[in-house]
C-alpha atoms as a PDB file:
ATOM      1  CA  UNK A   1      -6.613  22.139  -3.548  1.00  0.00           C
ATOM      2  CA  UNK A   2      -4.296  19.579  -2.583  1.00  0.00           C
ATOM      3  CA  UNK A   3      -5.852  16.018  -1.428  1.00  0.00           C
ATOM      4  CA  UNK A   4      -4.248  15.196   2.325  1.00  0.00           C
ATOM      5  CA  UNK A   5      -2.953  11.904   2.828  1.00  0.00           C
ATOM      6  CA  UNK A   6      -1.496   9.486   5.334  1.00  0.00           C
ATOM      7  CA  UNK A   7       1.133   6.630   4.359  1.00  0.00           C
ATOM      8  CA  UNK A   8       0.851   3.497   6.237  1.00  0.00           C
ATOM      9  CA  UNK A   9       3.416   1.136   4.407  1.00  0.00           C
ATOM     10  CA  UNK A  10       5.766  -1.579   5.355  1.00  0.00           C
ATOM     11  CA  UNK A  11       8.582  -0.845   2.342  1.00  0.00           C
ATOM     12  CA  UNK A  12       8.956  -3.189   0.045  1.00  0.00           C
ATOM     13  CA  UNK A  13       9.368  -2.782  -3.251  1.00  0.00           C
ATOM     14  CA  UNK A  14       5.856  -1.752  -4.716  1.00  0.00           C
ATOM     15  CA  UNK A  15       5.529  -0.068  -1.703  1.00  0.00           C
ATOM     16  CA  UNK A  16       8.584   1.831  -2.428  1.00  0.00           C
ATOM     17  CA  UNK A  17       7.634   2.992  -5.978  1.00  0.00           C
ATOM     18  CA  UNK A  18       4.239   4.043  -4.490  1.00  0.00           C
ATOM     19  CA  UNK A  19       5.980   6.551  -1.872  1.00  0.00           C
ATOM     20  CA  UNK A  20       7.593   8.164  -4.579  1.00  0.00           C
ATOM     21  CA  UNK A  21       4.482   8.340  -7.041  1.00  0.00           C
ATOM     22  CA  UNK A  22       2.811   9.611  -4.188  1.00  0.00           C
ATOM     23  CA  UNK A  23       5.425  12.505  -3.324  1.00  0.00           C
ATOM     24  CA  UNK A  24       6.318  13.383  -7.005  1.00  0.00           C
ATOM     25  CA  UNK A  25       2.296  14.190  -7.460  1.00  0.00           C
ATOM     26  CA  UNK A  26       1.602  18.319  -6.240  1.00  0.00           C
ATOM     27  CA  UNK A  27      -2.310  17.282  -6.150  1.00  0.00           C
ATOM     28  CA  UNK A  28      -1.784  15.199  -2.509  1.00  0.00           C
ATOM     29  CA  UNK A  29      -0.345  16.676   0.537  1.00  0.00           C
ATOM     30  CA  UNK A  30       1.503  14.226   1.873  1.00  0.00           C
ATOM     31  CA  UNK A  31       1.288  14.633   5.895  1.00  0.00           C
ATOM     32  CA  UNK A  32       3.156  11.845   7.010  1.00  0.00           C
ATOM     33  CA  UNK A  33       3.642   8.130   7.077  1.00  0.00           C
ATOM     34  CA  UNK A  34       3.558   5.477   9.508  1.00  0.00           C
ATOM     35  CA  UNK A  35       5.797   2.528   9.023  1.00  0.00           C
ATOM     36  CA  UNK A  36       4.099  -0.685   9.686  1.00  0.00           C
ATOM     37  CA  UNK A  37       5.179  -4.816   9.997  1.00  0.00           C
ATOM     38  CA  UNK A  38       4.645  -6.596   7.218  1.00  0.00           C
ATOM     39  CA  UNK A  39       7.058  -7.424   4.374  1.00  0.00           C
ATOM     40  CA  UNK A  40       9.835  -6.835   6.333  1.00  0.00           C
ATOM     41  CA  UNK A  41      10.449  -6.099   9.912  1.00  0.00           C
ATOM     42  CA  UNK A  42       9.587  -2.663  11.965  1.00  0.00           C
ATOM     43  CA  UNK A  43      12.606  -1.185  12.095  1.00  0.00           C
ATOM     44  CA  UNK A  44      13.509  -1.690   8.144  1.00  0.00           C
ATOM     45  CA  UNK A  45       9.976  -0.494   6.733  1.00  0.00           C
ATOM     46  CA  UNK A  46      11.178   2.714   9.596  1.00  0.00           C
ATOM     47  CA  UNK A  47      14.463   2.726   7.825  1.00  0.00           C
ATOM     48  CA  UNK A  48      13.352   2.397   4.152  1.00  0.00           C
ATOM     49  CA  UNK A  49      10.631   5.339   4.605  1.00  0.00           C
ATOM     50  CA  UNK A  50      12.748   7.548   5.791  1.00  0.00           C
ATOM     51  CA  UNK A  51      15.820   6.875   3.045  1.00  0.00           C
ATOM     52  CA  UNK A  52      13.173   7.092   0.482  1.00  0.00           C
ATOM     53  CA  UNK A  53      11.629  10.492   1.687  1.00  0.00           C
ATOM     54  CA  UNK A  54      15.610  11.408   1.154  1.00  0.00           C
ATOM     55  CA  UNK A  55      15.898   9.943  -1.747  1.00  0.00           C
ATOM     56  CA  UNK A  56      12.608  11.862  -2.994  1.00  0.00           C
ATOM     57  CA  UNK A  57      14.368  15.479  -1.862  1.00  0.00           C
ATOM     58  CA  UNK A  58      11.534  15.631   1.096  1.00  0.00           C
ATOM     59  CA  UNK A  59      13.701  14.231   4.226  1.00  0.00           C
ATOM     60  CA  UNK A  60      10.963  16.833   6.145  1.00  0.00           C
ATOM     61  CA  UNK A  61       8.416  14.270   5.359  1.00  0.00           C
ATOM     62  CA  UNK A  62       7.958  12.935   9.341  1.00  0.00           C
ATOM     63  CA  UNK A  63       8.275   8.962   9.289  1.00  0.00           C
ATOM     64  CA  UNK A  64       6.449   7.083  12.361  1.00  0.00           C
ATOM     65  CA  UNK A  65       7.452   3.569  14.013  1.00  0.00           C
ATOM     66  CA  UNK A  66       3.936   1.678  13.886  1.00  0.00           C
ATOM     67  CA  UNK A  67       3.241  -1.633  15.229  1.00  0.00           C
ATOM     68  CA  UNK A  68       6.149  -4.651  15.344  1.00  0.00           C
ATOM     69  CA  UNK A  69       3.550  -7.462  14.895  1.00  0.00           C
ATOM     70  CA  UNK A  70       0.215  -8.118  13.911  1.00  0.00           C
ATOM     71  CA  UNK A  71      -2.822  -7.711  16.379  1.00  0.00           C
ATOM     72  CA  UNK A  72      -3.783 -11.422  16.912  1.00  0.00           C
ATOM     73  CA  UNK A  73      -1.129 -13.263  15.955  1.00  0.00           C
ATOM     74  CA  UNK A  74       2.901 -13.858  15.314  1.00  0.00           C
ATOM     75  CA  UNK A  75       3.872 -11.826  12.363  1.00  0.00           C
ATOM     76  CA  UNK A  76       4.635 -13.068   8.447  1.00  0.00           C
ATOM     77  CA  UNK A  77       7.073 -11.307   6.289  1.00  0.00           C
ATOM     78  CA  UNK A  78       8.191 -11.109   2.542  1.00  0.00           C
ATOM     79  CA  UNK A  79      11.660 -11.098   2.033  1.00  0.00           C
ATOM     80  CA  UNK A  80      11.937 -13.863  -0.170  1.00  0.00           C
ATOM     81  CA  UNK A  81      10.243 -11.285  -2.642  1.00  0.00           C
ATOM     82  CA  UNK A  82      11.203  -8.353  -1.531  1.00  0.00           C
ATOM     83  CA  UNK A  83      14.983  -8.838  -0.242  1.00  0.00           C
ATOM     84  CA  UNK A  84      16.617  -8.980   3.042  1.00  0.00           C
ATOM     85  CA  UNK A  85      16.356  -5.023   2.824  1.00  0.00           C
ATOM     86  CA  UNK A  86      13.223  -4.871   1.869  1.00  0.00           C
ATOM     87  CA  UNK A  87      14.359  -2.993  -1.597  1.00  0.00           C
ATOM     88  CA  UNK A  88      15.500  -5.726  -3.240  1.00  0.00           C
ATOM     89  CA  UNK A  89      18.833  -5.183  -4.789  1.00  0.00           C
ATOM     90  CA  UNK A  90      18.609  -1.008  -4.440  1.00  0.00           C
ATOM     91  CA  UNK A  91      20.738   0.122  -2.014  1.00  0.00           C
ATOM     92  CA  UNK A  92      20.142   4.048  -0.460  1.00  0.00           C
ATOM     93  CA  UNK A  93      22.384   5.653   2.283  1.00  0.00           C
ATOM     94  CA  UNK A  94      21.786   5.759   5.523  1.00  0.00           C
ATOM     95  CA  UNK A  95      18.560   8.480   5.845  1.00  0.00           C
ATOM     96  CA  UNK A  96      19.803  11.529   8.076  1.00  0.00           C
ATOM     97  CA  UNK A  97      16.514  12.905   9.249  1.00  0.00           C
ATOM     98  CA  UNK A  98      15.330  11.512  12.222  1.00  0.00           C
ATOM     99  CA  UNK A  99      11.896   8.900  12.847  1.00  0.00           C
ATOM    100  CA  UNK A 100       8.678  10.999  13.753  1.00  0.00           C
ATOM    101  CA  UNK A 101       8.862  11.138  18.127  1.00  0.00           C
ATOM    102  CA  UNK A 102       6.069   9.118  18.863  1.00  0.00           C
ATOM    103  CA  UNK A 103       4.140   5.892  17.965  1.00  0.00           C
ATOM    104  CA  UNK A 104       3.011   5.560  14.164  1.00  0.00           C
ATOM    105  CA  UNK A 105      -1.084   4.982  15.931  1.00  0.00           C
ATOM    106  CA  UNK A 106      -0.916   7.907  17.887  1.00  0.00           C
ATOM    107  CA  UNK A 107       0.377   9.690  14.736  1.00  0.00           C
ATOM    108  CA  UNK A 108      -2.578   8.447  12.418  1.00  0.00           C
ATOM    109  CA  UNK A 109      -5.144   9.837  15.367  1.00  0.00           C
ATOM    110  CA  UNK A 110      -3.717  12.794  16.078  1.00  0.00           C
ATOM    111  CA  UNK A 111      -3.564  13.660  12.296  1.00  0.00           C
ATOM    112  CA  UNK A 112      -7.081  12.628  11.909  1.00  0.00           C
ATOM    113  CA  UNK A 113      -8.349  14.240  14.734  1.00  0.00           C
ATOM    114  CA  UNK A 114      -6.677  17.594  13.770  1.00  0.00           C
ATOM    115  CA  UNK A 115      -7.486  17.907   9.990  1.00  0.00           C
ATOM    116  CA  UNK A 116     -10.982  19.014   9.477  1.00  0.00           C
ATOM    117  CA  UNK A 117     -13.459  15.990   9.008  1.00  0.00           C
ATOM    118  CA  UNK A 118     -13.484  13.974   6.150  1.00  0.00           C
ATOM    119  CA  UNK A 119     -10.209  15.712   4.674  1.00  0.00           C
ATOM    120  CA  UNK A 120      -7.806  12.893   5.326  1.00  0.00           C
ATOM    121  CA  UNK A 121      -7.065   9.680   3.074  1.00  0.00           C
ATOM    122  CA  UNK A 122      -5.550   7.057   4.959  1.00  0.00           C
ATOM    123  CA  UNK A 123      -3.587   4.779   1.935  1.00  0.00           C
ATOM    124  CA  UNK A 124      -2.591   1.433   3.598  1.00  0.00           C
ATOM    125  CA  UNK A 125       0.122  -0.399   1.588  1.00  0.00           C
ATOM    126  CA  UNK A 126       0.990  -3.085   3.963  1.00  0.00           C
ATOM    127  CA  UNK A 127      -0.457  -4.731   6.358  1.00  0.00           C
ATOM    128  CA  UNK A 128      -3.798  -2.507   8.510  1.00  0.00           C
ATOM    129  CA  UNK A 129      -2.246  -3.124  11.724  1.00  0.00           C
ATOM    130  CA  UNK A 130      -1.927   0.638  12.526  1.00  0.00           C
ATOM    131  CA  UNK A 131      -5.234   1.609  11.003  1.00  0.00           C
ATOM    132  CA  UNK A 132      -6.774  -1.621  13.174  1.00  0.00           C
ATOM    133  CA  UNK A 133      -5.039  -0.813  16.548  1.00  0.00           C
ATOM    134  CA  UNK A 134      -5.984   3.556  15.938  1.00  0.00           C
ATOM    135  CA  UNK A 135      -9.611   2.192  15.305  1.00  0.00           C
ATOM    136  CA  UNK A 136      -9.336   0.072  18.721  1.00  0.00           C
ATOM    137  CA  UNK A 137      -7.946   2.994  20.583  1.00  0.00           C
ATOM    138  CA  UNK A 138      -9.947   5.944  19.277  1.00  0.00           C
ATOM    139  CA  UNK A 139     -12.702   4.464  17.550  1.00  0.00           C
ATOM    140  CA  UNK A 140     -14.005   7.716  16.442  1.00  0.00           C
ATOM    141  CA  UNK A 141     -11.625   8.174  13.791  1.00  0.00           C
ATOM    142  CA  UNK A 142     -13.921   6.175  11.548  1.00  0.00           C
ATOM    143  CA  UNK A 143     -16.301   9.024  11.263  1.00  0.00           C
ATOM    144  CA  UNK A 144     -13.955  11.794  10.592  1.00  0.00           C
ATOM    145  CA  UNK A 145     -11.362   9.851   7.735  1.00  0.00           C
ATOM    146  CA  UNK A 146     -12.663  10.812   3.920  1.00  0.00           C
ATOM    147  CA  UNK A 147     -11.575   7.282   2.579  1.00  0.00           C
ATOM    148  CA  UNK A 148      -9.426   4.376   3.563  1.00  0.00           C
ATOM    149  CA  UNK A 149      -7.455   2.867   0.004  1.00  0.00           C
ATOM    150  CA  UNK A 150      -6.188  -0.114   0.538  1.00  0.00           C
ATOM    151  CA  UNK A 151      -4.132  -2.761  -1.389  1.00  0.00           C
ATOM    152  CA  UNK A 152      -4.835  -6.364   0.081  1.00  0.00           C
ATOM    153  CA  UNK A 153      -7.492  -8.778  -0.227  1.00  0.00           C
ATOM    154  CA  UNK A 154      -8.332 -10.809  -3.528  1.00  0.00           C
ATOM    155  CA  UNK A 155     -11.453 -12.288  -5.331  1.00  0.00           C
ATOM    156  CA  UNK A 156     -10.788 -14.514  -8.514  1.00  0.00           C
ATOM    157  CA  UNK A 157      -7.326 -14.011  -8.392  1.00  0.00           C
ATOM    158  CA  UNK A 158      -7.678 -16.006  -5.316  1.00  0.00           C
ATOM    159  CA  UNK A 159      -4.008 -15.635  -3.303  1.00  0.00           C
ATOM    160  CA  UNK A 160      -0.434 -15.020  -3.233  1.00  0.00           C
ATOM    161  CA  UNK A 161       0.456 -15.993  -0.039  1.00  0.00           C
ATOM    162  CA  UNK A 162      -1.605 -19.196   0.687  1.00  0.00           C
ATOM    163  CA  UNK A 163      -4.406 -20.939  -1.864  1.00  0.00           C
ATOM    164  CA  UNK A 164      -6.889 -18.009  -0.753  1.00  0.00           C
ATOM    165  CA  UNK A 165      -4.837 -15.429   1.105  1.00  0.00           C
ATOM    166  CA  UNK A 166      -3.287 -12.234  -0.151  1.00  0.00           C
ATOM    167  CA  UNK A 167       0.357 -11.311   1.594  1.00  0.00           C
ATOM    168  CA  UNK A 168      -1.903  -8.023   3.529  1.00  0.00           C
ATOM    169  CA  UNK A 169      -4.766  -9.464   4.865  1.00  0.00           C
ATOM    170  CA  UNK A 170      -3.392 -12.596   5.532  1.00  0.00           C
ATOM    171  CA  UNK A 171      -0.652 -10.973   7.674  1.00  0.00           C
ATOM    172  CA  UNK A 172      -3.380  -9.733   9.975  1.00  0.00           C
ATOM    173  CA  UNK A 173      -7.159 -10.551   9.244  1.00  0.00           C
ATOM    174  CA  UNK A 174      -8.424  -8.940  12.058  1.00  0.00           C
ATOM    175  CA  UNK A 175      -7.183  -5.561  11.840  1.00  0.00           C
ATOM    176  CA  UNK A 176      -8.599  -6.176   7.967  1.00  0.00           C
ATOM    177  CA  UNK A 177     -11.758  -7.117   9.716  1.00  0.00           C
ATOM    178  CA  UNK A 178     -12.024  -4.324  12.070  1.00  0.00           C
ATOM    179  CA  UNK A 179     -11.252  -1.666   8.627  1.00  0.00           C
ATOM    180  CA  UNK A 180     -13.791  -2.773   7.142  1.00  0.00           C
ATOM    181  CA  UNK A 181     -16.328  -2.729   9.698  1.00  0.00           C
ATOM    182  CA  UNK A 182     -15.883   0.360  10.946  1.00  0.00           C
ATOM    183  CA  UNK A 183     -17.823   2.316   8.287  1.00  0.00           C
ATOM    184  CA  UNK A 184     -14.889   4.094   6.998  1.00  0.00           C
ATOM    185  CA  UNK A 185     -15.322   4.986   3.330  1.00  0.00           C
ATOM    186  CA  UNK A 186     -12.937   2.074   2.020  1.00  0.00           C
ATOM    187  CA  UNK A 187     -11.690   1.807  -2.118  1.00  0.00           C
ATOM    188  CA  UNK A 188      -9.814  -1.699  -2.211  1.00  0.00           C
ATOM    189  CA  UNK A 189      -7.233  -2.266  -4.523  1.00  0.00           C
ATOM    190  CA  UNK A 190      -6.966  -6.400  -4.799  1.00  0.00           C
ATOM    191  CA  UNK A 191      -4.568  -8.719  -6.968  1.00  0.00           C
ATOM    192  CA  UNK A 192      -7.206  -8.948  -9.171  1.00  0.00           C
ATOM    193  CA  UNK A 193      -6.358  -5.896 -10.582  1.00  0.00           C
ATOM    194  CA  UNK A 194      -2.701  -5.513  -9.764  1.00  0.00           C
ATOM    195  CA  UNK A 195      -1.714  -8.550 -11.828  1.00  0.00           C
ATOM    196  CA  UNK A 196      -2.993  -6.550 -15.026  1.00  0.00           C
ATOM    197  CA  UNK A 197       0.150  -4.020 -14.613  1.00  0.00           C
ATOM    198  CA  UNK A 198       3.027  -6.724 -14.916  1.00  0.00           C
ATOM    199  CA  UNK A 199       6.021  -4.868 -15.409  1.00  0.00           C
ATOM    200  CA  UNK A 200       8.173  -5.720 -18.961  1.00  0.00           C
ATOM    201  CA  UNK A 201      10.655  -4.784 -20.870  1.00  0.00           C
ATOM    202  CA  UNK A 202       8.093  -2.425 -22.878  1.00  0.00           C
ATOM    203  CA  UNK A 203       7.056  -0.726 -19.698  1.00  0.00           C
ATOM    204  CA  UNK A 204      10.175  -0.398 -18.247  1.00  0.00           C
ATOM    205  CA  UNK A 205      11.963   1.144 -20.797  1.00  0.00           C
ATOM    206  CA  UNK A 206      10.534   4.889 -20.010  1.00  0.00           C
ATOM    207  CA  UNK A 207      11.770   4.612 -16.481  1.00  0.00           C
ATOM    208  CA  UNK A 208      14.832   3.102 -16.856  1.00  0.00           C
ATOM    209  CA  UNK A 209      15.533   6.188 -19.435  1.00  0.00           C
ATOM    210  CA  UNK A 210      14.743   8.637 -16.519  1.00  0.00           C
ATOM    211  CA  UNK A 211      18.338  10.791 -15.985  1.00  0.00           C
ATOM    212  CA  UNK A 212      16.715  11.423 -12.422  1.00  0.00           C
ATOM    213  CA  UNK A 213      18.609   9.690  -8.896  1.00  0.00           C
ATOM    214  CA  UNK A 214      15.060   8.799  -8.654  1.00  0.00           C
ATOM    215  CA  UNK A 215      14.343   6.753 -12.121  1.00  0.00           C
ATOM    216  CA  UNK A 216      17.361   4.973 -11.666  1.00  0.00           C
ATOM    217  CA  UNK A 217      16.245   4.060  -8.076  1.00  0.00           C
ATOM    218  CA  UNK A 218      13.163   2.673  -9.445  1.00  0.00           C
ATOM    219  CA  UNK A 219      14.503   0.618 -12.575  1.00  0.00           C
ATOM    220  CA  UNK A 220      16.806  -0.633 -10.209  1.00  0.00           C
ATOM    221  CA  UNK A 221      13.938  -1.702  -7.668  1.00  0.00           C
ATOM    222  CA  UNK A 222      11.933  -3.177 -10.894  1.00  0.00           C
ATOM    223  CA  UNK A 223      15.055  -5.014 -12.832  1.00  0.00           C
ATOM    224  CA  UNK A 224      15.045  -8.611 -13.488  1.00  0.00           C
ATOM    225  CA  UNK A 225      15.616 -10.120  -9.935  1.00  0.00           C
ATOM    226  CA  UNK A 226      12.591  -8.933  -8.614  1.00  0.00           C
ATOM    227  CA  UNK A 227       9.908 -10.147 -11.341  1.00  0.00           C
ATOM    228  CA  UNK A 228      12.091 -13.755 -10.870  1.00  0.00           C
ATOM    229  CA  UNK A 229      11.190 -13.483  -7.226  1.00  0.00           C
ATOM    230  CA  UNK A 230       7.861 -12.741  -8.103  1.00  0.00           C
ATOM    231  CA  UNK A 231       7.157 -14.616 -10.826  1.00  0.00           C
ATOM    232  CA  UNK A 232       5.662 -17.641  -9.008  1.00  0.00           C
ATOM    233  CA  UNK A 233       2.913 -15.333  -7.789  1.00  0.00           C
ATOM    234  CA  UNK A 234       1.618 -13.181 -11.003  1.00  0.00           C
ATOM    235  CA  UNK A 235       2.989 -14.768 -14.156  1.00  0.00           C
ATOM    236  CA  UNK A 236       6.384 -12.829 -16.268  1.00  0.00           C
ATOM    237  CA  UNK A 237       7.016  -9.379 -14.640  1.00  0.00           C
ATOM    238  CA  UNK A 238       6.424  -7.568 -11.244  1.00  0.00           C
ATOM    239  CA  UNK A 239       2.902  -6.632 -10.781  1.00  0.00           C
ATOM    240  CA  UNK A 240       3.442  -2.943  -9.358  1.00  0.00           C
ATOM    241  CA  UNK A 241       0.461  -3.371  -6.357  1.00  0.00           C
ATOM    242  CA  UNK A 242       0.686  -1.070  -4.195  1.00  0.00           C
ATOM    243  CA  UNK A 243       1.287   2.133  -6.564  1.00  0.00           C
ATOM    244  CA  UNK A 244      -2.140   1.854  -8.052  1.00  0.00           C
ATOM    245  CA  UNK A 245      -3.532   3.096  -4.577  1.00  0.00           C
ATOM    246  CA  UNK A 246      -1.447   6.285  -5.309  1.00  0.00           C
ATOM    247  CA  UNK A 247      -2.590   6.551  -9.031  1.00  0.00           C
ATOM    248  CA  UNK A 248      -6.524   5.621  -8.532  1.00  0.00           C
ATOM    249  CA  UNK A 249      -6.107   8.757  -6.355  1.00  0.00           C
ATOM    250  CA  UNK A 250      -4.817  10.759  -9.097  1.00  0.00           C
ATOM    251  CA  UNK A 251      -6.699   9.383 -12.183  1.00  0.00           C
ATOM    252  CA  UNK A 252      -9.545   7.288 -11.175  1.00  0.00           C
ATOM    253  CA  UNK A 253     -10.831   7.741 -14.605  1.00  0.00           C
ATOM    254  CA  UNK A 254      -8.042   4.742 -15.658  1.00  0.00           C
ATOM    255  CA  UNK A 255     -10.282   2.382 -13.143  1.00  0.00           C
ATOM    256  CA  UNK A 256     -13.211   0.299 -12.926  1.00  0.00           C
ATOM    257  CA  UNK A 257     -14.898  -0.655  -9.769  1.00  0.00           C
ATOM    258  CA  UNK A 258     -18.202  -1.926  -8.083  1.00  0.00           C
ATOM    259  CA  UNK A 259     -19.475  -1.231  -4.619  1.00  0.00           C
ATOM    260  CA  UNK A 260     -19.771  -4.836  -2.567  1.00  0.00           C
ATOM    261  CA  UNK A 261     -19.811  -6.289   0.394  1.00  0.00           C
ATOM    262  CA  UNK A 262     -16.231  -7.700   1.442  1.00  0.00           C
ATOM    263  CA  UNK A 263     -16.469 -10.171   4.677  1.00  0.00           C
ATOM    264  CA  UNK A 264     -12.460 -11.224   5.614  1.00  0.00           C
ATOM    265  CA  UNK A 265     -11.994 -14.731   7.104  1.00  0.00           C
ATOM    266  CA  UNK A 266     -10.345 -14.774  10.728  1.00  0.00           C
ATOM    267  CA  UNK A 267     -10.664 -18.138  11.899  1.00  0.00           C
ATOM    268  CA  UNK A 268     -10.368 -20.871   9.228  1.00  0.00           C
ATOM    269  CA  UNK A 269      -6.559 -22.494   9.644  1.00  0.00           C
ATOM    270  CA  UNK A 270      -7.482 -23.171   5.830  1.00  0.00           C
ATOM    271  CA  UNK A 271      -8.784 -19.594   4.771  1.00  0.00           C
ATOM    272  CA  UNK A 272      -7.449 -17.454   7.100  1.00  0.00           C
ATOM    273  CA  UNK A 273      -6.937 -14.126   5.847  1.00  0.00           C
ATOM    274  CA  UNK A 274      -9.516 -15.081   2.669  1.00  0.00           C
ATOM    275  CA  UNK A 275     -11.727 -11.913   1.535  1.00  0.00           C
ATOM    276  CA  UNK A 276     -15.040 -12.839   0.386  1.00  0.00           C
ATOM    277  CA  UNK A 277     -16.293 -10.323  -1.599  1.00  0.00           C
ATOM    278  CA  UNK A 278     -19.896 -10.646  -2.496  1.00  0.00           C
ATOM    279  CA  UNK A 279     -20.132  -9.717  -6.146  1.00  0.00           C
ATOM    280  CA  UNK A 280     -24.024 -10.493  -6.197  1.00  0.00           C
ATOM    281  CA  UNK A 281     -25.581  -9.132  -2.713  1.00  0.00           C
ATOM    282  CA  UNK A 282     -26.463 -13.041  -1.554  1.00  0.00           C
ATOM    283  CA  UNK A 283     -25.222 -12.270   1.223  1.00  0.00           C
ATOM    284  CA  UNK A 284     -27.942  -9.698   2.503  1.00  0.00           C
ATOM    285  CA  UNK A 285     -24.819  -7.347   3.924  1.00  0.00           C
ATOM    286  CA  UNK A 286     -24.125  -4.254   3.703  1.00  0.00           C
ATOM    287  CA  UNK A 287     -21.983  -2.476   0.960  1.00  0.00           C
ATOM    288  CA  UNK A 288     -18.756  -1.362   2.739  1.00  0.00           C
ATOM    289  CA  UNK A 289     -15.903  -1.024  -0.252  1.00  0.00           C
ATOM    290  CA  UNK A 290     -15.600  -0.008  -3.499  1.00  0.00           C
ATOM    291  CA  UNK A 291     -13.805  -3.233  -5.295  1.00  0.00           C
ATOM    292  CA  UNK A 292     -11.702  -1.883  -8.272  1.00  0.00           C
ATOM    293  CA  UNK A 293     -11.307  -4.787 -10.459  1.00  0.00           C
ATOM    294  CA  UNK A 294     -10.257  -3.221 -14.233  1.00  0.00           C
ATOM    295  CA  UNK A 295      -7.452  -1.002 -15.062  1.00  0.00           C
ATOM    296  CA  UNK A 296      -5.988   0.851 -18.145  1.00  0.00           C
ATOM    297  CA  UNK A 297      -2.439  -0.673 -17.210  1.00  0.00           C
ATOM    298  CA  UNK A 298      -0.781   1.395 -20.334  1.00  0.00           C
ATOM    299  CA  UNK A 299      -2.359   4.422 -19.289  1.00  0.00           C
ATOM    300  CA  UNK A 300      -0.959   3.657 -15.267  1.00  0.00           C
ATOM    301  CA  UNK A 301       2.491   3.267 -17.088  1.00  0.00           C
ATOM    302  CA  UNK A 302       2.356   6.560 -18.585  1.00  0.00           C
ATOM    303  CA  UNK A 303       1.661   8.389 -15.024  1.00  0.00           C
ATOM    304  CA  UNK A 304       4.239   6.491 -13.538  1.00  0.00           C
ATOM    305  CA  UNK A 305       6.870   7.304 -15.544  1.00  0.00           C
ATOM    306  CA  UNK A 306       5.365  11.325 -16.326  1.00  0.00           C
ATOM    307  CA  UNK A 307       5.266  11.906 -12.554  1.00  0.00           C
ATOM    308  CA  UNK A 308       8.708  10.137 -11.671  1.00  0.00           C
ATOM    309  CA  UNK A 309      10.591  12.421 -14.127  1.00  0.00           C
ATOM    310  CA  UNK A 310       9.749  15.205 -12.044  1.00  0.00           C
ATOM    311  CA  UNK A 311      11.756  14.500  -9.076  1.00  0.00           C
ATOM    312  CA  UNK A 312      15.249  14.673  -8.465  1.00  0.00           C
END
């Protein structure tokens, strides 16, 4: 059976790559995704969901307008990595399906509320304004989601958007605050383990070979202008974040993880946006996430490219 998920994303790049992981993979049912503020504005993540659902062959995939800014403050975005677009130097036609009637919250609710408990994965790529804002509105979503995946936060790899911030959490802290509080089963994927699958010219060889619309998309997403951008952050080559929420979903045996307590900063002008995650209980709180932290980045590679050849 099929694993049901939600897409809350902000495309991007990685977040772009992700998407179409996620939709060339028959063991998740992909119900929808809500477009969210983050590394570029609203109405482009909208935009870039939609053309990549196209671009995917699944324009039925319904696309959601989330929230335009953060909940507590004005709202930070990326394109001096990702592009004025958003997708760097790719460029996709206009998408001709219409955005999801409706507001992207309302959307991640309703589809929670509807599924049978503990059936839906929620897999946040950008910032968790939506997930924050759905948790504020109908709190009792918390008990019915089977696991909130996130990309954001950091722990020794410190940050990539200020000295202790990654770009996710940073962008709004307290809906990161209010996710993990609310008891939801949450798996965090930080930089610590994203920066171990740096793109190169080893790894991208396979998907640049791709004959598919799709594997051209995606070597033309990962080419040599956006590791530049990006190098400042991670070292040579793009470190593909958000797709490992997709693949830890499809082969968690290429993971490592430990269950922690993660606290996120929300009022230090310093920290802000920090994640503290307690690697040796001294805090006396609670577990609440699963922290992956180690990767088999060749094996990642090899389900990328295996699962991109099969779309169009």
């Amino acid at each position: 059976m099929s694993r049901k998920i939600v897409i809350d994303t902000d495309p991007g790049i990685d977040d772009a790559v992700a998407i179409l992981l996620a939709l060339a993979s028959p063991e998740l049912e992909v119900l929808g995704i809500a477009a969210v503020a983050g590394n570029i504005p609203l109405a482009l993540a909208e935009r870039n969901a939609r053309s990549l659902c196209a671009l995917a062959g699944r324009p039925e995939i319904p696309v959601y307008a989330g929230c335009s800014r953060p909940m507590g403050r004005a709202l930070v975005t990326a394109e001096h990595v990702h592009g004025p677009s958003g997708l760097g130097s790719l460029l996709l036609p206009p998408p001709s399906a219409a955005g999801g009637a409706g507001h992207g919250v309302d959307f991640l609710i309703d589809t929670v509320l509807r599924e049978p408990p503990h059936t839906v994965t929620v897999c946040a790529l950008g910032p968790l304004t939506n997930i924050g804002m759905a948790l504020v509105k109908a709190p009792e979503i918390a008990g019915r989601m089977r696991e909130l995946v996130l990309m954001g936060g950091a722990s020794r790899a410190l940050g990539n958007m200020t000295a202790a911030a990654e770009f996710n959490i940073y962008v709004d802290p307290h809906a990161a605050d209010l996710a993990l509080a609310s008891g939801i089963p949450v798996t965090m994927v930080p930089l610590d383990l994203t920066h171990q699958v740096l793109t190169g010219p080893a790894r991208l060889a396979p998907l640049a070979a791709l004959p598919n619309r799709c594997g051209r998309a995606v070597a033309e997403l990962l080419g040599p202008g956006a590791a530049q951008r990006s190098a400042r952050f991670a070292g040579p080559g793009l470190p593909l974040h958000d797709p490992c929420v997709i693949a830890w979903l499809l082969a968690p045996e290429l993971f490592d993880g430990d269950t922690v307590n993660v606290a996120v900063e929300t009022a230090s002008p310093l920290t802000l946006g920090m994640t503290v995650v307690d690697w040796c209980g001294r805090s006396g709180r609670p577990v609440n996430a699963r922290v992956l932290h180690g990767i088999d980045a060749d094996g990642f590679y090899a389900l990328l490219t295996d699962r991109l050849a099969a779309l169009p």
